[in-house]
C-alpha atoms as a PDB file:
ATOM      1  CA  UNK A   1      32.461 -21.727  60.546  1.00  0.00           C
ATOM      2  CA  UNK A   2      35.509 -22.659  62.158  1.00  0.00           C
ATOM      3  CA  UNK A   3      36.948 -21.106  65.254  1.00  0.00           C
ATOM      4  CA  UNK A   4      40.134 -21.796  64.417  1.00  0.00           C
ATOM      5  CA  UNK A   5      42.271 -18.935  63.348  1.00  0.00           C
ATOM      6  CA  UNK A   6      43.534 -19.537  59.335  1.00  0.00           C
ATOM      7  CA  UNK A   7      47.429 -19.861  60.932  1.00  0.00           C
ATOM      8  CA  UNK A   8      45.921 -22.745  62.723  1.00  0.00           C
ATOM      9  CA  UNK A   9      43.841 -23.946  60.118  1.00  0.00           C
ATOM     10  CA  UNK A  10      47.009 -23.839  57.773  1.00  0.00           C
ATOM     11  CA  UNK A  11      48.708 -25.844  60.590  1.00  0.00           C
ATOM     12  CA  UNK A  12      45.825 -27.872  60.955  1.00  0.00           C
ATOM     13  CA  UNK A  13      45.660 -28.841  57.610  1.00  0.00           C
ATOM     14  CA  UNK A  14      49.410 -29.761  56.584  1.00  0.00           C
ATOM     15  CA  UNK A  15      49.969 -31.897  59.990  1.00  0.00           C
ATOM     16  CA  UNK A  16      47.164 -34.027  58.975  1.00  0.00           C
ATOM     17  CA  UNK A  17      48.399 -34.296  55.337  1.00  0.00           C
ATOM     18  CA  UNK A  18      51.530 -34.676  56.748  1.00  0.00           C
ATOM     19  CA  UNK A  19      50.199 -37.800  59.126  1.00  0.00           C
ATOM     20  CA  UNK A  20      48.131 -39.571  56.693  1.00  0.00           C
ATOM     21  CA  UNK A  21      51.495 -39.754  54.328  1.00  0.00           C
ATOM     22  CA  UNK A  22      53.484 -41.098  57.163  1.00  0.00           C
ATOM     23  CA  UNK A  23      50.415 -43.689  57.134  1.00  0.00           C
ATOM     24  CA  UNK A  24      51.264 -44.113  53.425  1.00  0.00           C
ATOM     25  CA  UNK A  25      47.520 -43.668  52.631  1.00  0.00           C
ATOM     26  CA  UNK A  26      46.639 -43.653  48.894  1.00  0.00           C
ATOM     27  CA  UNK A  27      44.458 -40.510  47.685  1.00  0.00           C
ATOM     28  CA  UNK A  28      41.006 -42.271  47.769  1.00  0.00           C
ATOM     29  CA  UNK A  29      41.315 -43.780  51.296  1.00  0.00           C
ATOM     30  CA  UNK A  30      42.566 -39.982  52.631  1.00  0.00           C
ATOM     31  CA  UNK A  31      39.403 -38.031  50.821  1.00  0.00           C
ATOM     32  CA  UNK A  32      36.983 -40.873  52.232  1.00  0.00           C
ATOM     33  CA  UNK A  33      38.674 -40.551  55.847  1.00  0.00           C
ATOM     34  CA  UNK A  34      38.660 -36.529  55.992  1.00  0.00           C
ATOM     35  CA  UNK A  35      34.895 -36.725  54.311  1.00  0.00           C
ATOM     36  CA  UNK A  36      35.597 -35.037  51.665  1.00  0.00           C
ATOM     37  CA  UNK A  37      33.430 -34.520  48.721  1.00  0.00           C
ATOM     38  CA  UNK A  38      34.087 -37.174  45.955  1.00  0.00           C
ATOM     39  CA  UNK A  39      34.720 -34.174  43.049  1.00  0.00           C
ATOM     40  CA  UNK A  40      38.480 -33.756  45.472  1.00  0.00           C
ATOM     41  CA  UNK A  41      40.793 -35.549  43.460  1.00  0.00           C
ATOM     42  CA  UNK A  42      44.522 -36.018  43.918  1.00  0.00           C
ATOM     43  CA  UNK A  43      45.682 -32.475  42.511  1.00  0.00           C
ATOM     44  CA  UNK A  44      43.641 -30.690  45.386  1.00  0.00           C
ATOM     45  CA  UNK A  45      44.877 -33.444  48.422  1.00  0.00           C
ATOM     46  CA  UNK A  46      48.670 -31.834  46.960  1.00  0.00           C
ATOM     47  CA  UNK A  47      47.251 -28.746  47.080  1.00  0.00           C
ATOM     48  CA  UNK A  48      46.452 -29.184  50.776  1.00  0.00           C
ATOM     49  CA  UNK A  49      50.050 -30.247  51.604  1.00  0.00           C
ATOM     50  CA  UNK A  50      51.299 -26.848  49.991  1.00  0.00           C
ATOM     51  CA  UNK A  51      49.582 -24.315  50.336  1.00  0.00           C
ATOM     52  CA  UNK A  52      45.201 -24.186  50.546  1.00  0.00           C
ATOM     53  CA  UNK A  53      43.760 -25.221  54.087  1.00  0.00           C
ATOM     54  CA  UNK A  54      40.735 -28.085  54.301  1.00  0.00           C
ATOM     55  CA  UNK A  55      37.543 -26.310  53.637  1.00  0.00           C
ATOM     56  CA  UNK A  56      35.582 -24.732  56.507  1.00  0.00           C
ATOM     57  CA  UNK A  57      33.449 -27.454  57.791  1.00  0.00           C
ATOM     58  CA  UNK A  58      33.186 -28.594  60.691  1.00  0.00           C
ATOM     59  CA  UNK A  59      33.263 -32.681  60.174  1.00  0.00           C
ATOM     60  CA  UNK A  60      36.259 -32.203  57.950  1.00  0.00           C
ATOM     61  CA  UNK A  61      38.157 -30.285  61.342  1.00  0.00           C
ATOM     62  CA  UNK A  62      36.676 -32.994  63.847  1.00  0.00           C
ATOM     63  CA  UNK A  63      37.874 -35.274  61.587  1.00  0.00           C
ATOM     64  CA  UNK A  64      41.517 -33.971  61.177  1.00  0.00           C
ATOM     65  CA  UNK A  65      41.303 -33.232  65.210  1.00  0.00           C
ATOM     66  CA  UNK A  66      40.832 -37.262  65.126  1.00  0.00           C
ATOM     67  CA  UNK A  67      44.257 -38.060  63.413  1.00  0.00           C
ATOM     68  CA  UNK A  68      45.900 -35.348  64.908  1.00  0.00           C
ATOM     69  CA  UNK A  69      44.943 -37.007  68.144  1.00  0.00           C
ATOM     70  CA  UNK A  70      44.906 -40.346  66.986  1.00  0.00           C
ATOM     71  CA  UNK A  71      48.548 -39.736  65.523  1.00  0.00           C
ATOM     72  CA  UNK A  72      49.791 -38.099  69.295  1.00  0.00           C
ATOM     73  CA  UNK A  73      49.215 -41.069  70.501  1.00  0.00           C
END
């Protein structure tokens, strides 16, 4: 569980979706990089841009912490 409050998972979640557009990543490449599972398909990756927040585990937030970081640069 995260330790993250869900304001900063929500902000968390739409800066990396955010980032990974600005890299002009296609859907396949962005659900391989955050690890997610294979049944995410486009419709949820829009989903995350909106309105739901990655799901609580903690290799999908280290790995949005790494293009958040990666993207501060």
């Amino acid at each position: 569980m995260s330790d993250l409050t869900l304001e900063e998972r929500v902000l968390m979640t739409r800066a990396t979706m955010r980032i990974m557009d600005s890299w002009k990543l296609e859907s396949e490449e962005m659900r391989t990089i955050l690890g997610l599972p294979e049944k995410v398909r486009a419709r949820s990756l829009q989903k995350y841009r909106s309105h739901e927040v990655f799901p609580d585990e903690p290799e999908i937030e280290r790995r949005a912490d790494y293009i958040l970081r990666i993207a501060g640069a």
